[in-house]
Protein backbone atom coordinates (compact mmCIF):
# COMPACT_ATOMS: atom_id res chain seq x y z
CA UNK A 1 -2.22 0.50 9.06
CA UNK A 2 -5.31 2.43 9.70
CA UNK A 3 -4.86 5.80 10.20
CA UNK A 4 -6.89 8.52 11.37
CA UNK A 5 -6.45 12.23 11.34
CA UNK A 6 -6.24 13.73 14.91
CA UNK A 7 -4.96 10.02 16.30
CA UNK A 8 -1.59 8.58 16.95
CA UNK A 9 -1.49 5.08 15.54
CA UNK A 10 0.37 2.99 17.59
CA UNK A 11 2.07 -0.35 16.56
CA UNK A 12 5.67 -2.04 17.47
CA UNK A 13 7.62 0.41 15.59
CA UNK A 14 6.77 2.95 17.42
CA UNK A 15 6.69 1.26 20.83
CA UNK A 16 10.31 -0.33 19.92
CA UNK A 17 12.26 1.12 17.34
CA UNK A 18 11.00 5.31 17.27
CA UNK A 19 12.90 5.45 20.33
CA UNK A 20 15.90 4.84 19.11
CA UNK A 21 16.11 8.13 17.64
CA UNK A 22 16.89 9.87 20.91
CA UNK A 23 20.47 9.16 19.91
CA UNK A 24 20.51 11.94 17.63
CA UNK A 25 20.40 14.39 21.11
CA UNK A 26 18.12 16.60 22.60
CA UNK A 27 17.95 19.62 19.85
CA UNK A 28 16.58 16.62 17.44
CA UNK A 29 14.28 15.52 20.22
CA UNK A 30 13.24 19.01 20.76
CA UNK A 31 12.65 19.75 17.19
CA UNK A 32 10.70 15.96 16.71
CA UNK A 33 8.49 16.31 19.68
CA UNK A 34 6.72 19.50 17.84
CA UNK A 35 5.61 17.15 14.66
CA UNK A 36 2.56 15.97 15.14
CA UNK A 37 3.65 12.04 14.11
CA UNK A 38 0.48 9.88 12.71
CA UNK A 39 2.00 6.68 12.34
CA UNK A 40 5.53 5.54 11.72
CA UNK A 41 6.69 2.31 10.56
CA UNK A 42 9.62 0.24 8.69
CA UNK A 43 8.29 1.18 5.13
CA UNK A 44 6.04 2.11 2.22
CA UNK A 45 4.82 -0.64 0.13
CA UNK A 46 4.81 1.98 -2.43
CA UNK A 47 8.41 2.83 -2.47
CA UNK A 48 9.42 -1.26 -2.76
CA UNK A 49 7.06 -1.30 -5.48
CA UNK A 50 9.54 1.22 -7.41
CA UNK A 51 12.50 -0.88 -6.48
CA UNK A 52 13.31 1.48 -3.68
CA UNK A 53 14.36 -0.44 -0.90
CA UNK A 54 15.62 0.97 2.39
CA UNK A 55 17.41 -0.58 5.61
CA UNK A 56 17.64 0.65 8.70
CA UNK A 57 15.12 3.56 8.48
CA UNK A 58 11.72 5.11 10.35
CA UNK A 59 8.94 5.96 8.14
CA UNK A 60 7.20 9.11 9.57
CA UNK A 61 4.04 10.34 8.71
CA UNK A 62 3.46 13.71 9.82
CA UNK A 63 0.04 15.72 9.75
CA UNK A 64 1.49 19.02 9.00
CA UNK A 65 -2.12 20.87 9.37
CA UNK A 66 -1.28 20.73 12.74
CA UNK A 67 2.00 23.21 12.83
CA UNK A 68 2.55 23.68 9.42
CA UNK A 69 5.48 26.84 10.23
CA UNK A 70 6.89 24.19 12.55
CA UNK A 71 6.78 22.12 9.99
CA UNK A 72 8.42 24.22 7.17
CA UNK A 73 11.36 25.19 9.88
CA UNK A 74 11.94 22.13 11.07
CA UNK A 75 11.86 19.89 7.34
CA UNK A 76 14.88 22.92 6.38
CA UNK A 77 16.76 21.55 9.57
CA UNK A 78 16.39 18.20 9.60
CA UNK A 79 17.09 17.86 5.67
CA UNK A 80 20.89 19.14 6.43
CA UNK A 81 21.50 16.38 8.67
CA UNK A 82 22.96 13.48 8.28
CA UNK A 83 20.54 10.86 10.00
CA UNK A 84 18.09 12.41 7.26
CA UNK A 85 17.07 10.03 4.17
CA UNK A 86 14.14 12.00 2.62
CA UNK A 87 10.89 13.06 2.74
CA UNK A 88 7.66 13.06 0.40
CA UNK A 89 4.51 14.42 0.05
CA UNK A 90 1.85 11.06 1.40
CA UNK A 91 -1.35 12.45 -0.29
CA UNK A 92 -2.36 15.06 -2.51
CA UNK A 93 0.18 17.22 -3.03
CA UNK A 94 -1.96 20.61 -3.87
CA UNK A 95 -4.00 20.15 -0.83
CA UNK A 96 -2.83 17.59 1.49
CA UNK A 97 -1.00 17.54 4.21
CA UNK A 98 0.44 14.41 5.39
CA UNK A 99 4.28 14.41 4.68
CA UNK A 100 6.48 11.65 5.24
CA UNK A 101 9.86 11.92 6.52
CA UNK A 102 11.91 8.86 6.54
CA UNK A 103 15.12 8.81 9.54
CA UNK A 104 17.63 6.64 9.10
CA UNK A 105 17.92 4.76 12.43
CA UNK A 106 21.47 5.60 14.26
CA UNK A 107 24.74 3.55 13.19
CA UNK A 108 24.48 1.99 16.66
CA UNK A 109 21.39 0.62 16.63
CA UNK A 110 20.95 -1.03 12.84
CA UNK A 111 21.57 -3.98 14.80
CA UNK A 112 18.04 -3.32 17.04
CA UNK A 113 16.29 -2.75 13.85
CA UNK A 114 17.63 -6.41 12.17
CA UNK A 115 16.30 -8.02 15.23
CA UNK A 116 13.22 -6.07 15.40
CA UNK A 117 12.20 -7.13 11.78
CA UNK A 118 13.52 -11.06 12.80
CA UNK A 119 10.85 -10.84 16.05
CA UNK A 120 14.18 -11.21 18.10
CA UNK A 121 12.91 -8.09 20.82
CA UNK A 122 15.39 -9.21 23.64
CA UNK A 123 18.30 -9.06 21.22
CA UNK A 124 17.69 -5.37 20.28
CA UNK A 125 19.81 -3.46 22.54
CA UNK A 126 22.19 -3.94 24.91
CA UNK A 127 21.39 -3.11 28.62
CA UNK A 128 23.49 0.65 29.11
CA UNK A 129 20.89 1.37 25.80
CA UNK A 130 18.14 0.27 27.47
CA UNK A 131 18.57 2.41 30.40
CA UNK A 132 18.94 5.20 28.36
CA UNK A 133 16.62 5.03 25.79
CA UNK A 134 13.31 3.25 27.00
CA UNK A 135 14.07 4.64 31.33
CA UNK A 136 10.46 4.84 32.70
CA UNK A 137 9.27 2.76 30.23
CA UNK A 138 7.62 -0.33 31.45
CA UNK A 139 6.22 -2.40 28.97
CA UNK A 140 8.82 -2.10 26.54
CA UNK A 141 11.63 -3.08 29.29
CA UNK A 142 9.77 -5.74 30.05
CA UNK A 143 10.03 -7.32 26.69
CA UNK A 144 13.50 -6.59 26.14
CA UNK A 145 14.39 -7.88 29.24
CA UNK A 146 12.20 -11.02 29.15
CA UNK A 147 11.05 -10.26 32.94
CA UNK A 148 9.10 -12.84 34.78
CA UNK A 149 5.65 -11.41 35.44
CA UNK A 150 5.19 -9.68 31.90
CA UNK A 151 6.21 -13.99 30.73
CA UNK A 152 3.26 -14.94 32.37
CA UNK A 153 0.68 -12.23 31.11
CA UNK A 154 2.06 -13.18 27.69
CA UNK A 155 1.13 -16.95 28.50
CA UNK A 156 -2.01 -16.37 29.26
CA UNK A 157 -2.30 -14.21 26.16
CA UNK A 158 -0.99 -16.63 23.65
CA UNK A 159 -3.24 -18.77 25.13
CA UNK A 160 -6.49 -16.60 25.28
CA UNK A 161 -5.50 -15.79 21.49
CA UNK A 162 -4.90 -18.87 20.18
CA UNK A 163 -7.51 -21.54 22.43
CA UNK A 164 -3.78 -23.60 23.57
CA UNK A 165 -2.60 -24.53 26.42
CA UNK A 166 1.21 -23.38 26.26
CA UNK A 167 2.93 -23.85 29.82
CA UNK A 168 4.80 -21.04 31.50
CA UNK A 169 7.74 -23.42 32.59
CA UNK A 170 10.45 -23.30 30.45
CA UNK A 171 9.45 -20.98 28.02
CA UNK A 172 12.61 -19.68 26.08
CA UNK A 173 10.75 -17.68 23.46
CA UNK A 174 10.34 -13.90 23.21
CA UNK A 175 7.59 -12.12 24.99
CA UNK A 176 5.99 -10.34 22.21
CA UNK A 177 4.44 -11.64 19.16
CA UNK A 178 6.34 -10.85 15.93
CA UNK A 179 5.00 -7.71 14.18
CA UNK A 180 2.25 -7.70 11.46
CA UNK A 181 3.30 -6.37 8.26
CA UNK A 182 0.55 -4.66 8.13
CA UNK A 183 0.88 -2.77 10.87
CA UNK A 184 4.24 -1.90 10.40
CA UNK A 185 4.33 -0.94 6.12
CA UNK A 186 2.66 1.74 4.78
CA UNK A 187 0.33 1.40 1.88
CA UNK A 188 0.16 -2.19 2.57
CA UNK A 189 -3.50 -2.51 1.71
CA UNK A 190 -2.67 -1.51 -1.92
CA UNK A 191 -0.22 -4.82 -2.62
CA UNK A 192 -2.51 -7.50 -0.79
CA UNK A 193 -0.27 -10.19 -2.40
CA UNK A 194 2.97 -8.45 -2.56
CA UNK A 195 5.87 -10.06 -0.16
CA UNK A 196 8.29 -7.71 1.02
């Protein structure tokens, strides 16, 4: 990942999995929308490295310069409840301030996050989830839902990308490339040869 104070980095993660969370209701959603989020992904190399291994979880990375009361209130909150994992400091921890908070992704949707990390993107929810989770967005629906006229854009990119000449009939594939794991880990650059 390359992130950049002051910019949201955006990757699959956070186009297909962060809103997940919205199952944890609208005072969570309240609270989360104040954070200003970085990044998020599926995990920090850095934490595997130690033998800690988590499933089903949303690595947040959290600039806390940017409403550091919010911050303090909302971290004493969130740690009582019980979609919380834990949290660290990211970098220095005298005078940083990126914080990572790590979610664990609802009960109901550990299933979504399997898929997601298999490339499987049309097996991640089922439709009433859809609906309510990802309404008014677009892109993402389109991908979940495999629809016609997103197939063909992604034909013509998988064919810009990699000089082929794929045909758009009876193409049973996904619509989204699988995810990088470099854009999806944390600390990634630090184990070039490590396999997750």
């Amino acid at each position: 990942m390359e992130i950049k104070l002051g910019s949201v980095y955006t990757n699959k993660t956070k186009k297909y999995l962060l809103p997940s969370l919205k199952k944890y209701g609208d005072l969570f959603e309240k609270k989360f929308t104040t954070l200003f989020k970085l990044a998020v992904g599926i995990g920090d190399l850095c934490l595997v490295d130690m033998g800690i291994i988590t499933k089903h979880s949303i690595f947040i990375l959290i600039d806390t310069q940017y409403s550091r009361r919010d911050f303090k209130e909302i971290m004493t909150w969130i740690r009582c409840q019980t979609y919380y994992h834990f949290d660290y400091p990211f970098d220095d921890i005298h005078i940083g301030h990126l914080h990572m908070l790590v979610i664990k992704i609802p009960q109901k949707h550990e299933k979504a996050s399997a898929e997601f990390v298999m490339g499987n993107y049309s097996k991640m929810y089922e439709l009433k989830d859809l609906n309510e989770i990802f309404k008014g967005r677009k892109e993402q629906l389109d991908v979940f839902n495999k629809d016609p006229e997103a197939l063909l854009h992604f034909i013509d990119k998988i064919n810009d990308i990699f000089k082929t000449n794929v045909e758009y009939t009876g193409w049973e594939g996904e619509i989204e490339l699988p995810f990088k794991d470099k854009e999806e880990y944390f600390n990634m650059n630090l184990f070039k040869n490590k396999t997750i």
